[in-house]
Protein backbone atom coordinates (compact mmCIF):
# COMPACT_ATOMS: atom_id res chain seq x y z
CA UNK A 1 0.00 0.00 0.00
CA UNK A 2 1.63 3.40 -0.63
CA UNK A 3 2.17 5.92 1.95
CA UNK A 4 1.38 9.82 1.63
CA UNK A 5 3.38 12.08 3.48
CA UNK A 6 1.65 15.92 3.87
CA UNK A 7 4.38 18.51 2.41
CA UNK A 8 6.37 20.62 5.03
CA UNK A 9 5.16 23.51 6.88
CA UNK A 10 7.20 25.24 8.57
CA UNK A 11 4.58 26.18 10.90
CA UNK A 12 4.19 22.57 12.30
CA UNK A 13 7.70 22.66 13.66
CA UNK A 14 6.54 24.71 16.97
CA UNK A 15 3.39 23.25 16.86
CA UNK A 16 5.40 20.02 17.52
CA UNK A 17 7.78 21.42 20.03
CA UNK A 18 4.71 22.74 22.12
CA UNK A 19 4.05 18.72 22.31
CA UNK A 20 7.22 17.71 23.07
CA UNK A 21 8.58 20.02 25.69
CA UNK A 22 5.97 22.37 26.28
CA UNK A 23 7.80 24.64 28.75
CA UNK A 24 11.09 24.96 27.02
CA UNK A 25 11.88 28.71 26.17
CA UNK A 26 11.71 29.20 22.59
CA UNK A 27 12.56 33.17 22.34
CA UNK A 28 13.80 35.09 25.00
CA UNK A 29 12.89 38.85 23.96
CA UNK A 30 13.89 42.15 25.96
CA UNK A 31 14.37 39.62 28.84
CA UNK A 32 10.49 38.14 28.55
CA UNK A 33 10.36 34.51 28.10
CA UNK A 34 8.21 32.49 25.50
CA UNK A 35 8.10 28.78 25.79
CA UNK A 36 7.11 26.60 22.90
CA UNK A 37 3.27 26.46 24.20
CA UNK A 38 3.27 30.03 24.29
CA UNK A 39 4.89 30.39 20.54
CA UNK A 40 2.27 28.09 19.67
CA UNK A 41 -0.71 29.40 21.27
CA UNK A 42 0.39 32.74 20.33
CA UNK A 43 0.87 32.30 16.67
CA UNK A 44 -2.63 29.99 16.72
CA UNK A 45 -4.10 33.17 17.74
CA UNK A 46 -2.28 35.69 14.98
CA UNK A 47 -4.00 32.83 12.35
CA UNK A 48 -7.54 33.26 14.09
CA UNK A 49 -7.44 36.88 13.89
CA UNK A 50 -5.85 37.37 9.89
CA UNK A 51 -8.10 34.20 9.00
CA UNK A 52 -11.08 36.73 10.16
CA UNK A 53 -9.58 39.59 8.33
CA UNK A 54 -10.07 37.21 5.40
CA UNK A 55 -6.41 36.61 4.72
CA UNK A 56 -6.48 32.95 2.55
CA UNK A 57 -3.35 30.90 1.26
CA UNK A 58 -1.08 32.69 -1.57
CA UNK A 59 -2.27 36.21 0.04
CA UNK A 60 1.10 38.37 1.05
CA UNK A 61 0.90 39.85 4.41
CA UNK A 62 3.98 42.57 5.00
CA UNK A 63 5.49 43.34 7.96
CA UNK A 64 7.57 46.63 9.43
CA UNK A 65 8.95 45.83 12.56
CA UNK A 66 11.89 45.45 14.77
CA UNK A 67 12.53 42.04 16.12
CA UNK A 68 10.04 40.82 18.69
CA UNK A 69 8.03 38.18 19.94
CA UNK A 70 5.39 38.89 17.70
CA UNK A 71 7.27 39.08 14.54
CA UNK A 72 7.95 35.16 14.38
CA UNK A 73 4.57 34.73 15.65
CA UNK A 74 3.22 36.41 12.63
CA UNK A 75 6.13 33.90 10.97
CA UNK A 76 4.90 30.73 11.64
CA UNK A 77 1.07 31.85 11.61
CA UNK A 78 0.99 32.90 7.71
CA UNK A 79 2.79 29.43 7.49
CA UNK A 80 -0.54 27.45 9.34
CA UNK A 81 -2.56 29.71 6.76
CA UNK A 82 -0.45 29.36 3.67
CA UNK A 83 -0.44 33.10 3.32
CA UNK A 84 3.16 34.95 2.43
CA UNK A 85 4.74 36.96 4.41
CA UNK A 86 6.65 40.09 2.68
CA UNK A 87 9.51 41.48 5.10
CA UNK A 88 10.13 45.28 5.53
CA UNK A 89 13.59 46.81 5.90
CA UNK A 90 12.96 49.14 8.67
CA UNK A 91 15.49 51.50 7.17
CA UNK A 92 13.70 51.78 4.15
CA UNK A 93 12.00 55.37 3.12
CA UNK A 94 8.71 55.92 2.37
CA UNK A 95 8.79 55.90 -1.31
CA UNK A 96 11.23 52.63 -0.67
CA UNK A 97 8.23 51.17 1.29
CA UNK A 98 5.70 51.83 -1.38
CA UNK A 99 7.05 50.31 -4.01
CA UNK A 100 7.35 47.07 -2.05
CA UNK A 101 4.11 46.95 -1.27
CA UNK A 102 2.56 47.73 -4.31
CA UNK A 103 4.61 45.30 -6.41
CA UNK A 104 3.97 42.51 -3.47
CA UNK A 105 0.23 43.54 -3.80
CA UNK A 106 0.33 43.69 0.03
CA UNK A 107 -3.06 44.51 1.82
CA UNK A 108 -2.47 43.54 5.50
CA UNK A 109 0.36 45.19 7.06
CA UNK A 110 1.87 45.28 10.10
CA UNK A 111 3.19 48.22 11.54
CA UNK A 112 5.44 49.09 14.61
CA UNK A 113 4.35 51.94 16.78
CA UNK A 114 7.79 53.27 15.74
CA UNK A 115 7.09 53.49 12.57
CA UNK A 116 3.50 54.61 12.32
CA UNK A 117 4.42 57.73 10.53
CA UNK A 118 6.26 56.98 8.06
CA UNK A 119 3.46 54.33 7.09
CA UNK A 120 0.66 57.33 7.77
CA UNK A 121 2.79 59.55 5.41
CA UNK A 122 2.19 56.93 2.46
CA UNK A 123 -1.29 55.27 3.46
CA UNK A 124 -2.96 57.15 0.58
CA UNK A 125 -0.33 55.70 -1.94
CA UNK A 126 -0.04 51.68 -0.89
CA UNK A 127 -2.65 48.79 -1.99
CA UNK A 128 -3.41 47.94 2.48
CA UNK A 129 -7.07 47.74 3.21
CA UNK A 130 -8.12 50.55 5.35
CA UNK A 131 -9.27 48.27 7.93
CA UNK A 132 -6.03 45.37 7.76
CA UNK A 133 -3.47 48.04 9.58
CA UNK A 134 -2.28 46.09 12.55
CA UNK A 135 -0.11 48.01 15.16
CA UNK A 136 2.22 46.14 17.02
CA UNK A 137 3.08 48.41 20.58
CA UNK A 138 1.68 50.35 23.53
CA UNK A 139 1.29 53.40 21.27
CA UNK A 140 -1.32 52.12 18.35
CA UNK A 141 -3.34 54.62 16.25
CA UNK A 142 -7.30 54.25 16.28
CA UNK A 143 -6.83 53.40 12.74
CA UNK A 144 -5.19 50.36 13.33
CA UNK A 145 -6.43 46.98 15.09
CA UNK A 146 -4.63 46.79 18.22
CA UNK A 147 -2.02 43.63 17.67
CA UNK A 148 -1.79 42.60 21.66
CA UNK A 149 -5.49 43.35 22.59
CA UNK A 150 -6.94 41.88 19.58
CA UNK A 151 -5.14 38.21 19.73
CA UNK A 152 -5.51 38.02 23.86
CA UNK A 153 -9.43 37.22 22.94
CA UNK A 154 -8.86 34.60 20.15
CA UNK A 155 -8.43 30.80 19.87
CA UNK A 156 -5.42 29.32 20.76
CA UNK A 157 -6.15 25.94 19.20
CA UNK A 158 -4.97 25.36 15.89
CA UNK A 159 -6.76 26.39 12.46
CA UNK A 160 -8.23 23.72 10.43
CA UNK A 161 -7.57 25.16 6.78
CA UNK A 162 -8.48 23.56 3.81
CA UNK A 163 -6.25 21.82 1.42
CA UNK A 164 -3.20 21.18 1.81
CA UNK A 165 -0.22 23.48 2.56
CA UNK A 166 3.74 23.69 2.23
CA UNK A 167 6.10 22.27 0.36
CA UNK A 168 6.71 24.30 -2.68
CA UNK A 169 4.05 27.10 -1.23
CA UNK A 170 5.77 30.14 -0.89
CA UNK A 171 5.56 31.88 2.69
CA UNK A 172 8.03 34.43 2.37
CA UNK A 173 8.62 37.09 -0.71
CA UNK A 174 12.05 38.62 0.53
CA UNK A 175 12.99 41.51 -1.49
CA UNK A 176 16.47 42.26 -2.72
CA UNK A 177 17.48 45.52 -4.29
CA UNK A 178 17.59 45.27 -8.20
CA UNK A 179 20.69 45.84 -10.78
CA UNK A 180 18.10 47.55 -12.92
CA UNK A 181 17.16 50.24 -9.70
CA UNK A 182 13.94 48.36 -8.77
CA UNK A 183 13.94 45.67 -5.68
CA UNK A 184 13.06 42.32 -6.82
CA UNK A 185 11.30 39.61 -4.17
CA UNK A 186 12.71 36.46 -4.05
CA UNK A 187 9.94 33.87 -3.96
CA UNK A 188 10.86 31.39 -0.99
CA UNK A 189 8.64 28.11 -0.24
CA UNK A 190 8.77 26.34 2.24
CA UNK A 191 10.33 23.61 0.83
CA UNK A 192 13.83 26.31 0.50
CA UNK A 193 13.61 27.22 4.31
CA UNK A 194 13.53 23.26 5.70
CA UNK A 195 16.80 22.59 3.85
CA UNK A 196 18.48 25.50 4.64
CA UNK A 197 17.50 24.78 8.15
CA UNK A 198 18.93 21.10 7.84
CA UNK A 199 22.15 22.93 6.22
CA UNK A 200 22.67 25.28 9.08
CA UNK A 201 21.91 22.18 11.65
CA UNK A 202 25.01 20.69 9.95
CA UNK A 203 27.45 23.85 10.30
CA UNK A 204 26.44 25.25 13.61
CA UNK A 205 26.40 21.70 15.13
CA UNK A 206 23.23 22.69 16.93
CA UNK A 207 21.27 20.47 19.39
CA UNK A 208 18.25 21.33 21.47
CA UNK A 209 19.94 22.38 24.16
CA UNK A 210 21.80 25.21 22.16
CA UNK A 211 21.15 29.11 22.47
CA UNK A 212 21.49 31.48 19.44
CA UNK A 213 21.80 35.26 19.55
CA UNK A 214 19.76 36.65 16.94
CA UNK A 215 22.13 39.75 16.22
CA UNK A 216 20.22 40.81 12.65
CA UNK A 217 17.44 42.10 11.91
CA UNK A 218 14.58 39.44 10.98
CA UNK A 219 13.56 41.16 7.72
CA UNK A 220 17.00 40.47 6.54
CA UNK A 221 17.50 36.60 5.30
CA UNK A 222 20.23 36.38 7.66
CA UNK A 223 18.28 37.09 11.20
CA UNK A 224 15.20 34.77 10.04
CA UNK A 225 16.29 32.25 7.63
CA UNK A 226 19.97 31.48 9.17
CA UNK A 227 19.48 32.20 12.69
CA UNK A 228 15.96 32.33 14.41
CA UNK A 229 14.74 29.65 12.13
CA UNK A 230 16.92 26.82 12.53
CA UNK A 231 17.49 26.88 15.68
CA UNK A 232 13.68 27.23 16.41
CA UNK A 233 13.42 23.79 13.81
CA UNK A 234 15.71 22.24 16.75
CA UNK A 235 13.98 23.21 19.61
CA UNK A 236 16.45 25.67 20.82
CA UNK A 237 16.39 29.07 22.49
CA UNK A 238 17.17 31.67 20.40
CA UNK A 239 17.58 35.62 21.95
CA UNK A 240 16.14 38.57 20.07
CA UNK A 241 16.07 42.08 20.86
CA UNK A 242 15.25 45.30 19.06
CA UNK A 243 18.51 46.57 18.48
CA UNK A 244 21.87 45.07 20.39
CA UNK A 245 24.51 47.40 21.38
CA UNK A 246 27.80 45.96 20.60
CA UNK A 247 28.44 45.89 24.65
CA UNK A 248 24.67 44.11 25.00
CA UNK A 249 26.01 41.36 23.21
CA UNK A 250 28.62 40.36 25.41
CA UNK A 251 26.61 41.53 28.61
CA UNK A 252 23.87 38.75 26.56
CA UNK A 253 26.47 35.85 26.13
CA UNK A 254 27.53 36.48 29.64
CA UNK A 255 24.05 35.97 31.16
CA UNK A 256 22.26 33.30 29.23
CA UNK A 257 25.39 31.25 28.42
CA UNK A 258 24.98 31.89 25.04
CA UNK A 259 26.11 29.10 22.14
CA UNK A 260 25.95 29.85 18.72
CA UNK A 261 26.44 33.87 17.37
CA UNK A 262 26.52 34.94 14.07
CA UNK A 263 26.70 38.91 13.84
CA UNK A 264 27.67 40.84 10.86
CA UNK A 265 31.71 41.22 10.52
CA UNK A 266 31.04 45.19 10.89
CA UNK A 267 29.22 44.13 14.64
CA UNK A 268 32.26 42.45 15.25
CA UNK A 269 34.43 45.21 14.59
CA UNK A 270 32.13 48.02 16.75
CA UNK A 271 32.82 45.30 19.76
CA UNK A 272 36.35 45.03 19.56
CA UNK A 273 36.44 48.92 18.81
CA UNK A 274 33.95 49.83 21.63
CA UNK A 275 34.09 46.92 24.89
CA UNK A 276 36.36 45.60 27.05
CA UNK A 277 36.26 42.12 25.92
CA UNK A 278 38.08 40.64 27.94
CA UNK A 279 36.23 41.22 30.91
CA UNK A 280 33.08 38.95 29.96
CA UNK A 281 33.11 35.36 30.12
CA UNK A 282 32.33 34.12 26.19
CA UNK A 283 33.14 30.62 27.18
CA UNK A 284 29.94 29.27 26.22
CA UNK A 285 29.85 30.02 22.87
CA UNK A 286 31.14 26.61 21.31
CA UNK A 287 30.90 28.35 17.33
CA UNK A 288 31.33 32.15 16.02
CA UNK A 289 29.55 32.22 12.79
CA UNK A 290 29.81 35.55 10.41
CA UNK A 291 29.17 36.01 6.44
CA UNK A 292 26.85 38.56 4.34
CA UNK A 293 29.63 41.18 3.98
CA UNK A 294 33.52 41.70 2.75
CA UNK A 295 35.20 40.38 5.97
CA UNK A 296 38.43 41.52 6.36
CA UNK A 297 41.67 39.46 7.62
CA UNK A 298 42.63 41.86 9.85
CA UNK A 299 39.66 41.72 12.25
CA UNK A 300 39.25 37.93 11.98
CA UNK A 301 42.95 38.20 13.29
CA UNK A 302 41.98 40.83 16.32
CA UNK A 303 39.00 38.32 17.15
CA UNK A 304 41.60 35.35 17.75
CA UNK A 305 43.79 37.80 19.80
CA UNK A 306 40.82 37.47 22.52
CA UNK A 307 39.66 33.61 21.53
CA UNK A 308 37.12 34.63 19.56
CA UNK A 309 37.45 31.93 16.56
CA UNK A 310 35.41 33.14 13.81
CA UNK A 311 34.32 30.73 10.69
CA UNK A 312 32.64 32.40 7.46
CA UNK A 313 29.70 31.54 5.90
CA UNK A 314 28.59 32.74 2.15
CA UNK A 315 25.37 32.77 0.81
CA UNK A 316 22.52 35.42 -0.48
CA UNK A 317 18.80 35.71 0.02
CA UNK A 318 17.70 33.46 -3.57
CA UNK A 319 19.66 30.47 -2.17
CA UNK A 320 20.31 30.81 1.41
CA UNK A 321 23.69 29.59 2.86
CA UNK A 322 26.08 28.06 -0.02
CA UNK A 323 29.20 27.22 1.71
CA UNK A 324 30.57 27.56 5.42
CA UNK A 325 33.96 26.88 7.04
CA UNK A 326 34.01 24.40 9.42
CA UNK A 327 35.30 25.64 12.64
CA UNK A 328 38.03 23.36 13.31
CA UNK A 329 39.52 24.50 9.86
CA UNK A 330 38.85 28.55 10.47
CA UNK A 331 42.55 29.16 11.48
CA UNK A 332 43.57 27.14 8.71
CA UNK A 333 41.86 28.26 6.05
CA UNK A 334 42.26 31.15 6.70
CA UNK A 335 40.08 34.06 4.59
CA UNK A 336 38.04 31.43 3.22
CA UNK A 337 34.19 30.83 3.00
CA UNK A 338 34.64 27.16 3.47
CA UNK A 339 32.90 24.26 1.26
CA UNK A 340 29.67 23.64 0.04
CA UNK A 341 26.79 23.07 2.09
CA UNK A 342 25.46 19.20 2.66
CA UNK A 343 21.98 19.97 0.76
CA UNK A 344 23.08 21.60 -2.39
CA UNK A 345 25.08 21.33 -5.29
CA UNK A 346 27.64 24.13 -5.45
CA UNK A 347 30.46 24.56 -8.01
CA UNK A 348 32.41 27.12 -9.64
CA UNK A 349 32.12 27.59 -14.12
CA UNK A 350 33.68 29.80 -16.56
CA UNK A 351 31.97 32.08 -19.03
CA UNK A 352 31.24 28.73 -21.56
CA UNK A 353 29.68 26.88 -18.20
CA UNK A 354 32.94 24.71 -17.63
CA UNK A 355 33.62 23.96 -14.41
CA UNK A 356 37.14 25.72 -13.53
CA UNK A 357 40.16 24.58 -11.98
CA UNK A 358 41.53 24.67 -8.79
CA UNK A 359 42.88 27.92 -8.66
CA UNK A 360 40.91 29.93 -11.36
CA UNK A 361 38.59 32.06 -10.95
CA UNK A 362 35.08 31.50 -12.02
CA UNK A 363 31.34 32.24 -11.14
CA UNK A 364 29.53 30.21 -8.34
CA UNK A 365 26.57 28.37 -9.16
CA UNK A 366 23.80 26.75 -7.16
CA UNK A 367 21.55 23.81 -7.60
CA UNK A 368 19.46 21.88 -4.93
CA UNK A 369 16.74 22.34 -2.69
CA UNK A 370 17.59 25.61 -1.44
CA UNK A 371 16.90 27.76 -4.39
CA UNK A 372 14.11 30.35 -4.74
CA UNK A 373 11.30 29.45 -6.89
CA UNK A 374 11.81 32.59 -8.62
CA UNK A 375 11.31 36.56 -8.73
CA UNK A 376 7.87 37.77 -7.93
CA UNK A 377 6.09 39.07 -11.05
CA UNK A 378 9.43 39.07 -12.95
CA UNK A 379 9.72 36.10 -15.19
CA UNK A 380 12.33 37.36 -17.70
CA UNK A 381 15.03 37.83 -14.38
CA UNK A 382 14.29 34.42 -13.01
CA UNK A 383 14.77 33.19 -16.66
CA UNK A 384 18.26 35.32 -16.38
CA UNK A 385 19.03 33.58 -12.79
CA UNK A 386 18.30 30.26 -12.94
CA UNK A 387 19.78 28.53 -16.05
CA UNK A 388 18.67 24.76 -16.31
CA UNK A 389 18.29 24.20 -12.74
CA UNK A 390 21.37 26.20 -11.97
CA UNK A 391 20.87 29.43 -10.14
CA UNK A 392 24.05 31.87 -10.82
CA UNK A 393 24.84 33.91 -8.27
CA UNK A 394 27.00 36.92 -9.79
CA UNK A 395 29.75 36.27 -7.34
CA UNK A 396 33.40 35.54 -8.46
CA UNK A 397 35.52 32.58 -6.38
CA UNK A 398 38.02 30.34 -6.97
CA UNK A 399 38.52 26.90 -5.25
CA UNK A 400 41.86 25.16 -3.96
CA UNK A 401 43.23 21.92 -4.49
CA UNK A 402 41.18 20.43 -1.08
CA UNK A 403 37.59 21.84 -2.02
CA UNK A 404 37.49 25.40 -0.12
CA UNK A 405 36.16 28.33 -1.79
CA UNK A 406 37.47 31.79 -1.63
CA UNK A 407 35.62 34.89 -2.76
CA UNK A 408 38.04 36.64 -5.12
CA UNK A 409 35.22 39.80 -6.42
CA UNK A 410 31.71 39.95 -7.31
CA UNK A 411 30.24 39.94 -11.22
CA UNK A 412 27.59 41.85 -9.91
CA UNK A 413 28.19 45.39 -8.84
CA UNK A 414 26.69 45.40 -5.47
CA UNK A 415 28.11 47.25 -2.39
CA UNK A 416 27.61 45.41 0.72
CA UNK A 417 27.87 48.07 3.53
CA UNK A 418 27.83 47.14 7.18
CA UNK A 419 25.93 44.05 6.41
CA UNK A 420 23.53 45.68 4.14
CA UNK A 421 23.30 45.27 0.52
CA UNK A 422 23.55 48.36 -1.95
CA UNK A 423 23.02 48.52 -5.39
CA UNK A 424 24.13 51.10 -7.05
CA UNK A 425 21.70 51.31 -10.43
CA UNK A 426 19.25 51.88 -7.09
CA UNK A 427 21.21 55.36 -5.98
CA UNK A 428 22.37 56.23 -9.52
CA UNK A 429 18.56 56.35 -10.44
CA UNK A 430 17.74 58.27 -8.01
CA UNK A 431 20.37 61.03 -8.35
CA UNK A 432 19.33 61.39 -11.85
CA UNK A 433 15.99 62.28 -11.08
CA UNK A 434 18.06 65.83 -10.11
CA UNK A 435 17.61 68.30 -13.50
CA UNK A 436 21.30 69.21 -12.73
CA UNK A 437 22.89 65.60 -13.26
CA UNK A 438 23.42 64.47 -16.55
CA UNK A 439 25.13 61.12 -15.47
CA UNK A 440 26.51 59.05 -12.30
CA UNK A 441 27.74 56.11 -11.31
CA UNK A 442 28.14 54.81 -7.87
CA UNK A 443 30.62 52.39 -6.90
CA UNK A 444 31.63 50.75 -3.81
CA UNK A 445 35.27 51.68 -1.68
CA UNK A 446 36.98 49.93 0.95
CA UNK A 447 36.20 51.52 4.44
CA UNK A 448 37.50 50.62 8.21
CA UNK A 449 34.36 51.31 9.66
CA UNK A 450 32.00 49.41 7.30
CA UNK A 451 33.52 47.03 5.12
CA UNK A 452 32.61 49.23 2.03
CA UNK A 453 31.02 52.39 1.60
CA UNK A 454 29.50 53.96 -2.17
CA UNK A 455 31.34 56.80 -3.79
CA UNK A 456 29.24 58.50 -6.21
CA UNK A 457 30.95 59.80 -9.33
CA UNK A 458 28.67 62.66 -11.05
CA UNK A 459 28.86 64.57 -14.36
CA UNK A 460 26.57 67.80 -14.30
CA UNK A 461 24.72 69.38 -17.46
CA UNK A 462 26.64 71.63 -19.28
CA UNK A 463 26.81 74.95 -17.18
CA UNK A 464 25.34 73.68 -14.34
CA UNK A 465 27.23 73.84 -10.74
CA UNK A 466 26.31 71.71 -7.66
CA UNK A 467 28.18 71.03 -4.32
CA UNK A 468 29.18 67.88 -2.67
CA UNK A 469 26.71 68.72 0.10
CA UNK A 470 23.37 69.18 -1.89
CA UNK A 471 24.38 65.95 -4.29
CA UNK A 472 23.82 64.01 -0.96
CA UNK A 473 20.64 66.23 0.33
CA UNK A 474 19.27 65.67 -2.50
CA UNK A 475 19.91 61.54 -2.29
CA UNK A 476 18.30 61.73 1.80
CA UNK A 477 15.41 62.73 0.24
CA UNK A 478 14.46 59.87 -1.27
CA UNK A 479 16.34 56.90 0.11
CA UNK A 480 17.28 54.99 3.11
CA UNK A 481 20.43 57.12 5.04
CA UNK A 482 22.55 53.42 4.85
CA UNK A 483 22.34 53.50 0.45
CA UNK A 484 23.76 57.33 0.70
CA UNK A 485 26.96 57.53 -0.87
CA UNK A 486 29.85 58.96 1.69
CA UNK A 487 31.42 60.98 -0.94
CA UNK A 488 30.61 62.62 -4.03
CA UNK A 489 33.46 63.19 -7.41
CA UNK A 490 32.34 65.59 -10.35
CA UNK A 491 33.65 64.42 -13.51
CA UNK A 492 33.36 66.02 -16.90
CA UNK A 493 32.81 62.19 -17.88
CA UNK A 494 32.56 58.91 -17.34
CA UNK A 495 35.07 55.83 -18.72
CA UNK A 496 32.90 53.92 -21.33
CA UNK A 497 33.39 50.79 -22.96
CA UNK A 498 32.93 50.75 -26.73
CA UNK A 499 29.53 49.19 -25.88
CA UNK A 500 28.70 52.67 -23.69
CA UNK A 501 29.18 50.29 -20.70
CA UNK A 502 30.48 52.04 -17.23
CA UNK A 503 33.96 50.98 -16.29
CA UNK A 504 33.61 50.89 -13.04
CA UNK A 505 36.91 49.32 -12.22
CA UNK A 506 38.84 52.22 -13.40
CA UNK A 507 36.73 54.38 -11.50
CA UNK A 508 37.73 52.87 -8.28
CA UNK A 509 41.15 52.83 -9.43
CA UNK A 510 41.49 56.47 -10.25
CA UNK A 511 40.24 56.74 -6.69
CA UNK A 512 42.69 54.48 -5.05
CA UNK A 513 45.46 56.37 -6.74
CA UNK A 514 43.99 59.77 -5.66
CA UNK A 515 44.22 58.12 -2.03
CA UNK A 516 47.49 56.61 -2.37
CA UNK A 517 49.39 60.08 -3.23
CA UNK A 518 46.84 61.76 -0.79
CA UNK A 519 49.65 59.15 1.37
């Protein structure tokens, strides 16, 4: 007789912890303790109160808030419903914020009570139901249904929905900022986030007895995909808080005997920079994870000088985590992003599709179960990602003669600044939107503080002036402050290929020089 096994929903995985040890904590946030039951119960209620808002499977449901409690309780509810959840970057501006929800076709949203007015400044513009606002605070609008008050009152037993749900569903539509100056969301099912949670299982070594400090933000791939979610598929304890101070973290591994951390490589820098580490016991912490940014050899160096061991990790939001170093060959292999992860096929091709050599230098390529099912509403770019089966990344590595992969540049022209991911046809469109400018290019530029910052590079109309200081008032104005460029160049122009293409390269190496004999 065959046997049918349900797909995967993610959303089962507390609802099976809250069976099996009902009074373990699940998240400790801002020191308040949530044990699997409560997760469980908590989220059951979130699905009582969207399912009466008449949010069905396939609907996208976004969310602007720091991390809390109730953000992975929203999480795994739209999972029990089937409906998608569409992450906001908190940083975002309004005009940044619109655009994501109109091209997710978003009509619930969530809203922080810190960010109420940037969300009342574009109400009139966004496709949100007047009555599916939910605030999420003690400070909550009349317009909006009260998060906290409103689920106290509901159900905590579990939904019965019809049909079936997981698998290849998609629950999350994570958006990435687009070469082309538009964000694009990366379709994720459910299906993606189980292996990737398998995949981290494997590198972090966790067991249910671990404890993870969440140091990223959850809208970012990084804080809900390879930290809170994995460890929450294990049964573990994972610590969130709205924002961490580099000394909280420490203070945090201190008192909860903290086991697995993963913070950006530019967190790890503001510790070393800003605490006394030495005077906190981090003896509990059996791995130090970091990735999503240029790491530099210097600082994993200055972390060893105090014990701190750190491992790399590589990945990006379309296929999760692609390689990671194991920890016992981080001194070792040193400066590299380790091998490929156990559920995936990973491997390195030239322009023709060849795999390379050890030694050369080609682009990395991903197959497997962790791949996105594609970009929402954009066909022709998932077409241009995902080439029979294999989904190419953009990034440039070469591999050595025992399998370890090392990140030599990126084919893709994205700056990746403290963690967060810049693309500069995003900026460059929006400085042209100034009468003045007649072109620009942004690139990226090594920087201490954040791993890389933008420079923008600007040629003005013909008898037109314009200072360094209003080039990057007029950029506040309509982007997040982390995608402004730290410096601006005028240029009469800009080095073209024969094909009109910028050459970037040779703008960051006129810049370099300029630096060099600056001494």
């Amino acid at each position: 007789m065959d046997q049918y096994f349900p797909p995967i929903n993610i959303g089962h995985w507390v609802k099976k912890w809250a069976s099996l040890q009902p009074q373990k904590p699940a998240i400790i946030f801002e020191n308040s303790v949530f044990s699997y039951q409560q997760l469980n119960s908590r989220a059951n209620q979130v699905s009582h109160l969207l399912h009466e808002m008449g949010i069905r499977k396939g609907e996208r449901v976004a969310a602007l808030l720091y991390n809390s409690n109730a953000y992975l309780e929203v999480y795994f509810a739209l999972a029990k419903l089937g409906a998608i959840l569409v992450p906001l970057n908190f940083r975002l501006k309004g005009a940044e914020l619109e655009f994501i929800l109109k091209d997710s076709g978003s009509e619930t949203l969530l809203v922080g009570e810190e960010f109420v007015d940037v969300v009342r400044s574009i109400k009139s513009n966004i496709p949100v139901k007047e009555e599916n606002y939910i605030g999420v605070g003690e400070t909550i609008p009349s317009w909006m249904i009260n998060y906290e008050k409103t689920i106290e009152n509901k159900s905590t037993q579990e939904r019965r929905v019809g049909g079936e749900i997981g698998g290849e569903d998609p629950h999350i539509i994570m958006y990435t900022s687009g070469t082309t100056g538009f964000p694009k969301g990366a379709i994720l099912s459910h299906r993606k986030t189980f292996f990737n949670a398998l995949n981290a299982n494997i590198y972090y070594g966790l067991i249910p007895n671990d404890i993870f400090l969440v140091t990223r933000p959850l809208f970012h791939s990084g804080g809900l995909l390879v930290e809170s979610s994995p460890m929450l598929y294990k049964g573990g304890t994972i610590i969130i808080k709205k924002r961490f101070k580099p000394v909280e973290i420490l203070e945090t591994i201190e008192k909860y005997k903290v086991t697995v951390v993963e913070p950006p490589a530019t967190l790890l820098k503001f510790i070393l920079e800003q605490c006394d580490v030495k005077k906190y016991d981090l003896s509990s912490v059996k791995c130090w994870f970091t990735g999503g940014e240029r790491v530099s050899p210097f600082l994993l160096k200055e972390c060893q000088k105090f014990g701190i061991i750190v491992s790399q990790i590589f990945g990006q939001t379309e296929t999760s985590t692609i390689t990671w170093l194991p920890i016992s060959e981080a001194s070792r292999k040193f400066g590299s992003v380790g091998v490929p992860v156990f559920h995936g096929d990973i491997k390195i091709v030239n322009e023709e599709g060849a795999d390379v050599k050890p030694g050369e230098v080609g682009e990395i390529v991903v197959s497997g179960p962790t791949l996105m099912s594609g970009y929402w509403g954009r066909p022709e770019a998932t077409d241009e990602t995902i080439k029979d089966g294999w989904l190419h990344t953009g990034d440039l590595a070469k591999v050595d003669e025992e399998g370890f992969f090392y990140i030599t540049d990126r084919k893709k022209d994205v700056i990746i600044s403290g963690g967060e991911n810049i693309y500069p046809a995003e900026v460059e469109k929006a400085f042209l939107e100034n009468p003045k400018i007649s072109d620009v290019a942004v690139v990226g530029i090594p920087d201490e503080r954040w791993g890389e910052v933008g420079i923008a590079f600007i040629v003005l109309q013909e008898g037109e002036k314009m200072t360094e200081e209003e080039a990057l008032r007029f950029c506040e104005e309509r982007m997040a402050k982390f995608k402004i460029p730290k410096s601006v160049k005028f240029l009469k122009e800009l080095p073209q290929t024969a094909s009109q293409k910028i050459m970037r390269y040779k703008l960051r190496e006129e810049n370099l020089k300029q630096k060099n004999e600056k001494g």
